[in-house]
Protein backbone atom coordinates (compact mmCIF):
# COMPACT_ATOMS: atom_id res chain seq x y z
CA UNK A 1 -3.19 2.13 16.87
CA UNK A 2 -3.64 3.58 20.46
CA UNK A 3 -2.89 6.85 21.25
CA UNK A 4 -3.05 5.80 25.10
CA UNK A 5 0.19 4.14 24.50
CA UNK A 6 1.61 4.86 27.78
CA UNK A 7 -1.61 3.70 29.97
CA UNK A 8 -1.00 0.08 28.51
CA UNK A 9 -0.42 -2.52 30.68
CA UNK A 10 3.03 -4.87 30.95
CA UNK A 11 1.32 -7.82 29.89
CA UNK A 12 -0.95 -6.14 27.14
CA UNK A 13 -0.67 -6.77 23.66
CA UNK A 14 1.90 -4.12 22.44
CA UNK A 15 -0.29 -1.06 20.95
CA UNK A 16 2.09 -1.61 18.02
CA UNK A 17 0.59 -4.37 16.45
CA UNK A 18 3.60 -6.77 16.65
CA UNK A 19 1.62 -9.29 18.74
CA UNK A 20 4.29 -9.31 22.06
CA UNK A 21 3.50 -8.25 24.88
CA UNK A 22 4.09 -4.56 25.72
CA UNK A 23 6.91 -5.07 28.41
CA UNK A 24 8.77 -7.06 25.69
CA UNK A 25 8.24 -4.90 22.85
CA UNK A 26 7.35 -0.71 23.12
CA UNK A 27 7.82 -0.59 27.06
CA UNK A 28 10.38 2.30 28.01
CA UNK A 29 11.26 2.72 24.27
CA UNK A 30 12.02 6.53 24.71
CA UNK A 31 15.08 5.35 26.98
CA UNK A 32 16.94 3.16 24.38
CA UNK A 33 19.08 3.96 22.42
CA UNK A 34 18.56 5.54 19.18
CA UNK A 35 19.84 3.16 16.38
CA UNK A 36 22.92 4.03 14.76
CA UNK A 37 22.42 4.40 10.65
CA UNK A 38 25.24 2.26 9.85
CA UNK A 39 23.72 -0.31 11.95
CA UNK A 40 20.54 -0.29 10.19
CA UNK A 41 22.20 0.21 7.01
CA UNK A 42 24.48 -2.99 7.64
CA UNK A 43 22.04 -4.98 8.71
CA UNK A 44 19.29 -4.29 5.79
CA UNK A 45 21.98 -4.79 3.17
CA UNK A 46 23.00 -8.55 4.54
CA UNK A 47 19.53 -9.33 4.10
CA UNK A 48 19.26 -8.48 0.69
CA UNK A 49 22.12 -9.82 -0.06
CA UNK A 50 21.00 -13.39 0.76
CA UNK A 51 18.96 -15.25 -1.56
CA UNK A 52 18.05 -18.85 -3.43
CA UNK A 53 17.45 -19.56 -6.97
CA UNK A 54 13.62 -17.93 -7.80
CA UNK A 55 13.46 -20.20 -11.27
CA UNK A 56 10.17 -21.93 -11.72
CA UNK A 57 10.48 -25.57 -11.60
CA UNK A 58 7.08 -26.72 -10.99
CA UNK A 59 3.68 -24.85 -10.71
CA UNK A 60 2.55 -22.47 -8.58
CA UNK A 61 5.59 -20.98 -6.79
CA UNK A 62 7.80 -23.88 -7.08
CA UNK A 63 11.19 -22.59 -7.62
CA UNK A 64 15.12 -24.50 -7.82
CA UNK A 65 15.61 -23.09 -4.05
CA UNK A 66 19.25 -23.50 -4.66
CA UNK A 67 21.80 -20.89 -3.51
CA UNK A 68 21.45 -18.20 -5.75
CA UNK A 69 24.75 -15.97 -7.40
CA UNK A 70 24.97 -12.60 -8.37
CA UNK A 71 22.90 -12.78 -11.26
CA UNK A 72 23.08 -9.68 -13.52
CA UNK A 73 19.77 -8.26 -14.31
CA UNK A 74 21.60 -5.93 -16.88
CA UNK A 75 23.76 -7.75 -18.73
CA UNK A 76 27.84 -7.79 -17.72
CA UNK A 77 28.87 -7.68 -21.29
CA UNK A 78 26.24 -4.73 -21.87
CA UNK A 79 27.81 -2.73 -18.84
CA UNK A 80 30.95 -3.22 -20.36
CA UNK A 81 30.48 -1.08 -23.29
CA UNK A 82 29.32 2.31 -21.03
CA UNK A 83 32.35 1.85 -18.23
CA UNK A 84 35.30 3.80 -17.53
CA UNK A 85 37.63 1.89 -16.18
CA UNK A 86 36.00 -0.97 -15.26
CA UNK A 87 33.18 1.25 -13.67
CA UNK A 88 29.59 2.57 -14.27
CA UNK A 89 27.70 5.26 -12.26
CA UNK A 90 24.15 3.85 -10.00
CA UNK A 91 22.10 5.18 -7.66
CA UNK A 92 22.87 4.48 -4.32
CA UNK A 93 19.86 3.82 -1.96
CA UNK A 94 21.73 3.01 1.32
CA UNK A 95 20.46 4.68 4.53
CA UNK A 96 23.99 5.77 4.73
CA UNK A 97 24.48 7.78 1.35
CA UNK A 98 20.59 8.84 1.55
CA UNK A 99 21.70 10.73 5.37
CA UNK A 100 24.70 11.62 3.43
CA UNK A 101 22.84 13.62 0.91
CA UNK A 102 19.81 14.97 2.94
CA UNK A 103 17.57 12.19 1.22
CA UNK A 104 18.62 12.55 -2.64
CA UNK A 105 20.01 9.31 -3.96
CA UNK A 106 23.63 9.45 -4.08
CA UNK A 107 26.11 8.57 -7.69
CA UNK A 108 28.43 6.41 -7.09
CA UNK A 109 30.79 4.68 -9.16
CA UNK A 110 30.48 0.90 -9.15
CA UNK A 111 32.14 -2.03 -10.88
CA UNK A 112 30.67 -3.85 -13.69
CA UNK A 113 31.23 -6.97 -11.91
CA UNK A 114 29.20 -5.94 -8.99
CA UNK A 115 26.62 -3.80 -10.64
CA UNK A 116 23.16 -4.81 -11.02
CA UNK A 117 23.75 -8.31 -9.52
CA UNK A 118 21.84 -9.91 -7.11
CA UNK A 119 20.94 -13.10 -5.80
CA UNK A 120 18.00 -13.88 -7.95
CA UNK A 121 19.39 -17.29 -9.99
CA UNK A 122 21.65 -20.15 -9.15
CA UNK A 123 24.79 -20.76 -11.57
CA UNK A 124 22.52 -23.38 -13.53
CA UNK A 125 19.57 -21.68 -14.31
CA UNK A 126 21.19 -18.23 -14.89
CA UNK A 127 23.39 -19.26 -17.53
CA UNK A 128 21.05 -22.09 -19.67
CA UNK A 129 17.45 -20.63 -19.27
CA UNK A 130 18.93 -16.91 -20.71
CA UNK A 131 21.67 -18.60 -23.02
CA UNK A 132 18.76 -17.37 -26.23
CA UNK A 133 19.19 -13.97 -24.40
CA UNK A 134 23.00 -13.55 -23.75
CA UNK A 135 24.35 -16.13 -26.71
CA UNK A 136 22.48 -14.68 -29.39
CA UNK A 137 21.97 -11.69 -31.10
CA UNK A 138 19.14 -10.12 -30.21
CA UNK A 139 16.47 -10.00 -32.21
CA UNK A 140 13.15 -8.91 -30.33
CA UNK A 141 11.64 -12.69 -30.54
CA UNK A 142 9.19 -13.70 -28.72
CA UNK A 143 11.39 -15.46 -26.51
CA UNK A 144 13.87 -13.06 -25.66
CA UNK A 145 11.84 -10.31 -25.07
CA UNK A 146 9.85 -12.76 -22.35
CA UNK A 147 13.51 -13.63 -20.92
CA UNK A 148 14.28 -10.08 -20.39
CA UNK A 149 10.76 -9.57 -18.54
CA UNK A 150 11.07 -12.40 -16.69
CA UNK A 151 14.52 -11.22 -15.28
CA UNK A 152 13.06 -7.86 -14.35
CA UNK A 153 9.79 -9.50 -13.12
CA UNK A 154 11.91 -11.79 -10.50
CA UNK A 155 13.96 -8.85 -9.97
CA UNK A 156 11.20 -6.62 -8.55
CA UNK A 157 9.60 -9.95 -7.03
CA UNK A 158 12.87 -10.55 -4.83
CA UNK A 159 12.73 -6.24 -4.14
CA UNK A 160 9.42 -6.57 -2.51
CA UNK A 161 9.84 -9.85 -0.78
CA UNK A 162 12.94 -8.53 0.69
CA UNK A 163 10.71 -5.03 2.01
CA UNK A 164 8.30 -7.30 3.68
CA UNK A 165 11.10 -9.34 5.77
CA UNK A 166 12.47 -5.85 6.91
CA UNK A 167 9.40 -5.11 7.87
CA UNK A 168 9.94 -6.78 11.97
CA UNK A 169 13.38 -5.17 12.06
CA UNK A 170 12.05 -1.52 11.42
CA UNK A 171 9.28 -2.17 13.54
CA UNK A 172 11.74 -2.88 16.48
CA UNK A 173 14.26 -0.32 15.65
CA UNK A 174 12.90 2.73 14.20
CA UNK A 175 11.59 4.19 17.07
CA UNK A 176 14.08 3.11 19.79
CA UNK A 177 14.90 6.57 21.86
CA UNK A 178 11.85 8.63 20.04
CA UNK A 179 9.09 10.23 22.53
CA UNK A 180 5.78 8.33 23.02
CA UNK A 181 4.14 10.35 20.52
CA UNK A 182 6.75 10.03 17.79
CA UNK A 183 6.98 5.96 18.24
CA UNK A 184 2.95 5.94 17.57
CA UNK A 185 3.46 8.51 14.31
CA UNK A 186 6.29 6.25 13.13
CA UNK A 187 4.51 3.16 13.85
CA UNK A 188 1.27 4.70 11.96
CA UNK A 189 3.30 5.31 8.80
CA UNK A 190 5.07 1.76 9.36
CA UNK A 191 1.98 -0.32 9.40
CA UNK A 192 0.49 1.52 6.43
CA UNK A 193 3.92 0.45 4.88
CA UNK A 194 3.36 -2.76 5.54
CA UNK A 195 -0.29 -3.11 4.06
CA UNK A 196 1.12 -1.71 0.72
CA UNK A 197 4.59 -3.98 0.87
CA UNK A 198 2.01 -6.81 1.71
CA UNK A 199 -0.26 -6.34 -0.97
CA UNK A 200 2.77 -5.78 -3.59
CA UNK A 201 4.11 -9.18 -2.58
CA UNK A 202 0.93 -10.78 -3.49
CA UNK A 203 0.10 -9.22 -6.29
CA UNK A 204 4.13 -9.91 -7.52
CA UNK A 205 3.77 -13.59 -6.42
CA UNK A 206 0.30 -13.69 -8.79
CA UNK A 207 2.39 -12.33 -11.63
CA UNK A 208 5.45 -14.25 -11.38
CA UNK A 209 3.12 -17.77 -10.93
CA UNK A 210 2.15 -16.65 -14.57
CA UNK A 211 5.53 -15.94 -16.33
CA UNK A 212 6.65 -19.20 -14.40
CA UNK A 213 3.97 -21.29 -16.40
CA UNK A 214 5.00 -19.69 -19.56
CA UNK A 215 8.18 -20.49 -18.93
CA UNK A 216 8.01 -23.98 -18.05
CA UNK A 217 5.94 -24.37 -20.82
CA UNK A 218 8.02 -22.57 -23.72
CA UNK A 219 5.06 -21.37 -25.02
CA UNK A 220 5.69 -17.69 -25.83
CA UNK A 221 3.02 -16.57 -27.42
CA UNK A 222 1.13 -14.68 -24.37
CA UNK A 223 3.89 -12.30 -24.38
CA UNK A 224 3.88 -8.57 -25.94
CA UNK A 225 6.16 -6.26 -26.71
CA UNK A 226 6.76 -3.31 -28.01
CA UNK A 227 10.22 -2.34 -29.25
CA UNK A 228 12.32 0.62 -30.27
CA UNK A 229 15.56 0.10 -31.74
CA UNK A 230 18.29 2.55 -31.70
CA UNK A 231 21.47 2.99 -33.60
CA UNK A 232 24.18 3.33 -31.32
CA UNK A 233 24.93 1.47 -27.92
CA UNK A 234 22.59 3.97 -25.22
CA UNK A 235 24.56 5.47 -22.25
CA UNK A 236 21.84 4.34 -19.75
CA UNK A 237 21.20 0.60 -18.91
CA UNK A 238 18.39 -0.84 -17.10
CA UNK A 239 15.77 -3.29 -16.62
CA UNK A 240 13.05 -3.15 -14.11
CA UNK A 241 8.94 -4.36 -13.84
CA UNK A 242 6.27 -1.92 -12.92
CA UNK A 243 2.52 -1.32 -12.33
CA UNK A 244 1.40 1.13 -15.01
CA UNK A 245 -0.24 4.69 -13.55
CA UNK A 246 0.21 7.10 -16.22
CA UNK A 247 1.08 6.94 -19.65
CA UNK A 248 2.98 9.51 -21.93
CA UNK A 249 -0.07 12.26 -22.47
CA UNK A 250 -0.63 12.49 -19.05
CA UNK A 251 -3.39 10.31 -18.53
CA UNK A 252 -4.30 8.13 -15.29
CA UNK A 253 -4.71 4.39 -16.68
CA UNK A 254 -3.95 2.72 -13.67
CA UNK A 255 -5.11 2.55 -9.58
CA UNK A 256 -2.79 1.37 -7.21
CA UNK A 257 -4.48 2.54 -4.07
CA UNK A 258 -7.24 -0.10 -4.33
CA UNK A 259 -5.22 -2.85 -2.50
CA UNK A 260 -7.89 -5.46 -3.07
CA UNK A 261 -7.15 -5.67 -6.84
CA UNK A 262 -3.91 -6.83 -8.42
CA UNK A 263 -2.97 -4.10 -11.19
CA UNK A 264 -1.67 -5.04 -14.37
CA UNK A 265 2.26 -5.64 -14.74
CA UNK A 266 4.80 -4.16 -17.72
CA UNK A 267 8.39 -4.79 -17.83
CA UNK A 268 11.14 -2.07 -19.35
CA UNK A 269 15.01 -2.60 -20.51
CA UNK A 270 16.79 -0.50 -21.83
CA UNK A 271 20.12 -2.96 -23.66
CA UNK A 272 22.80 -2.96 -26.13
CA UNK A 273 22.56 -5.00 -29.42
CA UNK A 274 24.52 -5.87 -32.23
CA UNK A 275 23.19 -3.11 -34.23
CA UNK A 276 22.82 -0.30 -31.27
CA UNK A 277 20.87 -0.40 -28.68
CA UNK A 278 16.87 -0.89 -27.69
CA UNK A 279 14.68 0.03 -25.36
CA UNK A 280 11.99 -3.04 -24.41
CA UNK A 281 8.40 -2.57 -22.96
CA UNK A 282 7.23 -6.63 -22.78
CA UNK A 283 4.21 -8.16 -20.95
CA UNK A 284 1.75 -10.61 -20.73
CA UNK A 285 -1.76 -10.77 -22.45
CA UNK A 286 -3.51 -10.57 -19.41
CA UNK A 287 -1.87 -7.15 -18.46
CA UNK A 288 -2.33 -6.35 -22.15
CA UNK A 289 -4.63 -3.09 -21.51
CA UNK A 290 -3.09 -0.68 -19.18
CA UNK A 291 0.23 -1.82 -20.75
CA UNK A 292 -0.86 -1.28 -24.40
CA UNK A 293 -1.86 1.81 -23.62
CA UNK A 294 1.72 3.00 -21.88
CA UNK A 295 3.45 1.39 -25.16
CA UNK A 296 1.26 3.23 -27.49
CA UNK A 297 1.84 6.36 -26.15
CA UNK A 298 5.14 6.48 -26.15
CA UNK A 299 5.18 4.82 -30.06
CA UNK A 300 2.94 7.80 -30.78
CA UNK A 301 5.59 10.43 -29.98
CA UNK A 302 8.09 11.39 -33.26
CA UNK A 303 11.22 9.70 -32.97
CA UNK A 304 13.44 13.12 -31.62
CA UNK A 305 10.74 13.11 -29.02
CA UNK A 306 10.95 9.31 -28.47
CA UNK A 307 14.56 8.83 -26.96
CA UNK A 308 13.71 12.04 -24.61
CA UNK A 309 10.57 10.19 -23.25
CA UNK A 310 12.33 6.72 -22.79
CA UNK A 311 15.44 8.89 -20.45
CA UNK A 312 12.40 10.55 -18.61
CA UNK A 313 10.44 7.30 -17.99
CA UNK A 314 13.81 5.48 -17.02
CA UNK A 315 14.51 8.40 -14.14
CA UNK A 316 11.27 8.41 -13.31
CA UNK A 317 10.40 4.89 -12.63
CA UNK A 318 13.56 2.84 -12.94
CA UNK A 319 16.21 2.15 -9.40
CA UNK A 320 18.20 -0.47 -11.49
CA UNK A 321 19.97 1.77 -13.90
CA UNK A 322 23.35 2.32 -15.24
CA UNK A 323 25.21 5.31 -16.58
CA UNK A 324 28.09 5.96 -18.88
CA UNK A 325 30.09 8.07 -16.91
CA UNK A 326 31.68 10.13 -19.31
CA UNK A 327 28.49 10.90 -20.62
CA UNK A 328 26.87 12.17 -17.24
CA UNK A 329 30.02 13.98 -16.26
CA UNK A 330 30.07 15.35 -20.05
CA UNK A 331 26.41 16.88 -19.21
CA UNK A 332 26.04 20.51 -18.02
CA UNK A 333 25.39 21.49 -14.43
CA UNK A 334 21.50 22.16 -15.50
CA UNK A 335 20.50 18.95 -16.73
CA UNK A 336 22.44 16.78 -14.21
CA UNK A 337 20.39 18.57 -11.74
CA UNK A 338 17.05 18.22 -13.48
CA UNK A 339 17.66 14.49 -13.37
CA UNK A 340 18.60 13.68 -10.37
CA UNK A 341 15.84 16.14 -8.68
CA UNK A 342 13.19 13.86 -11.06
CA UNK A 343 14.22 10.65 -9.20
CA UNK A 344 14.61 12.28 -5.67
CA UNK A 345 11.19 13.91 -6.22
CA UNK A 346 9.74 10.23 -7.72
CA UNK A 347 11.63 7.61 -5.44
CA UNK A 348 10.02 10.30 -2.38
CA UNK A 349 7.31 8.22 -0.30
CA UNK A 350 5.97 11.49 0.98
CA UNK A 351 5.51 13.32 -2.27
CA UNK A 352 2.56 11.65 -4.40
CA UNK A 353 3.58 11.34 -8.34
CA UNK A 354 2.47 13.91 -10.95
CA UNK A 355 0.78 11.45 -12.70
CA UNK A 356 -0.72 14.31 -15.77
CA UNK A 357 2.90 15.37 -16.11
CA UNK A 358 5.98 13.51 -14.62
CA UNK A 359 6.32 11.98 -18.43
CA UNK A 360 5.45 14.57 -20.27
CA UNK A 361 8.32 16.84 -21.65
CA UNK A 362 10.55 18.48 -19.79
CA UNK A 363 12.65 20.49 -22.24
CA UNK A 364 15.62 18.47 -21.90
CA UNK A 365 18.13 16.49 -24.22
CA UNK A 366 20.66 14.90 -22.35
CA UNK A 367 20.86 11.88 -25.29
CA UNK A 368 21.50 12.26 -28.75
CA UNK A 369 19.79 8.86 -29.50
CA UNK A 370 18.42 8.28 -33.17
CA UNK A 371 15.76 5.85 -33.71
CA UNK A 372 15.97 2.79 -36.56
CA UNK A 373 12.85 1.79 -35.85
CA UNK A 374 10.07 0.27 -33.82
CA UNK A 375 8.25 -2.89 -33.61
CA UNK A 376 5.75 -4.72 -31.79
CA UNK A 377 5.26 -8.19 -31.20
């Protein structure tokens, strides 16, 4: 990226790297105006808002393509049982409440019916494909525990999909009324943005061409899982898909900053049952070292130390989650504090993870889980 931005011609390639010409793209910049964060905010949220059906129905990235609903990656009838009044607490990652806040992710009561859906499944395919999901008791089969990781896996698919068609916008609007110099630092961070976001989609696309076979196929028995049961409904809720980079002793067992290789995938939910409540690590075979290790560590913990490390690894990794209100506002001033400064710190783009500790124990107990047991699959 030039630093000679201003000695560019009109009819130049823009020193951007957006492919217009520099009259039509970064020329006299400085003088526009600055955009307005409930403008940007708007306008990134009706994107993501839009979607079509991502359920395989063919190989290779054939999908239904139908217009998708507001499919619940956490179960409605799950979200039911932590409300108040209709309501759970989320994290809100709007530009607006992020200003609001001085970049910590705002709590904000929302309702069940609007919480955790998004446009990821058409009416159809969200209610028969996960009917051995949401009709039936759960059980930690084979099949359900792929179900739940394939909701999370098109979850995080449609996430970074949805990052790389921003990408055009912020490049346009980001920098409108910044100085010369600040466009080209802003631009420099945005285009090394966009190789990561790039690569992510890719390596998401790889992944999800995978479960899609497996589920077109109803042949389960790639998946593993690793399960552990507890006896009362949890106060958090979530499901989300992640590459592995550290597991619970601290240790490094994954590289994400080679963006020629696609890392290994795991999937996470944390659900109500019949019985209680589990929390779900699933993946595939092919992720199965990386992801074995993560599961192992955390099944190697005693069971008081267990339910800590799952509300640690759920606030450190997890965007999708749901609280019990009465629980959080039931917490004291200390640990409410802890928490939230865990996700601000982790969600940061400009602080790198500590990998050798961000999972390790922090002292805390906000939960007073108990274990029944633990199982893998």
């Amino acid at each position: 990226m030039a630093a000679t931005a201003e000695k560019i011609g009109r009819n130049d390639p823009c020193w951007c790297g957006s492919g217009r010409k520099y009259k039509r793209c970064h020329l006299q910049k400085e003088s526009q105006a600055p955009p307005r964060i409930w403008e940007v905010d708007a306008r990134l949220r009706a994107e993501r808002e839009k979607g079509t059906c991502l359920h395989a129905t063919g190989p290779r990235g054939v999908v239904c393509g139908q217009p998708a609903i507001g499919s619940h990656t956490v179960m409605r009838k799950m979200l039911k049982q932590i409300a108040r009044d209709g309501h759970v607490y989320h994290h809100s990652g709007t530009i607006q409440d992020i200003d609001k806040t001085q970049g910590k992710p705002a709590l904000k009561l929302i309702g069940v019916n609007r919480a955790s859906a998004l446009p990821v499944f058409c009416s159809p395919h969200d209610g028969v494909s996960f009917a051995p999901l949401e009709q039936l008791p759960f059980t930690g089969s084979a099949e359900q525990c792929f179900l739940l990781a394939y909701r999370a896996v098109c979850l995080e698919y449609l996430k970074k999909r949805n990052q790389g068609n921003e990408i055009d916008f912020l490049r346009d609007n980001v920098d409108r009324g910044k100085s010369v110099l600040d466009q080209v630092e802003l631009q420099r961070h945005l285009a090394a943005y966009e190789l990561a976001v790039r690569a992510s989609v890719r390596d998401m696309e790889k992944h999800k061409d995978e479960y899609d076979a497996i589920l077109l196929a109803r042949d389960f028995s790639p998946v593993r899982a690793f399960q552990v049961s507890l006896t009362s409904v949890p106060e958090i809720l979530c499901a989300g898909a992640l590459y592995p980079e550290c597991d619970f002793d601290g240790k490094s067992i994954g590289n994400l900053a080679n963006l020629d290789c696609t890392p290994e995938l795991i999937t996470f939910s944390l659900i109500s049952t019949d019985t209680g409540g589990a929390f779900v690590f699933a993946w595939l075979e092919s992720s199965d070292g990386p992801c074995r290790q993560l599961a192992s560590s955390l099944d190697r913990l005693q069971d008081h130390e267990v339910i800590q490390a799952i509300v640690r690894f759920v606030f450190e990794f997890c965007e999708n989650r749901y609280l019990n209100p009465d629980w959080w506002d039931n917490l004291d001033s200390r640990t409410r504090t802890a928490m939230l400064d865990r996700f601000a710190t982790s969600a940061s783009p400009f602080e790198p993870r500590a990998h050798k500790t961000c999972l390790r124990s922090d002292g805390l107990s906000p939960v007073a889980w108990h274990v029944s047991g633990r199982n893998w699959s």
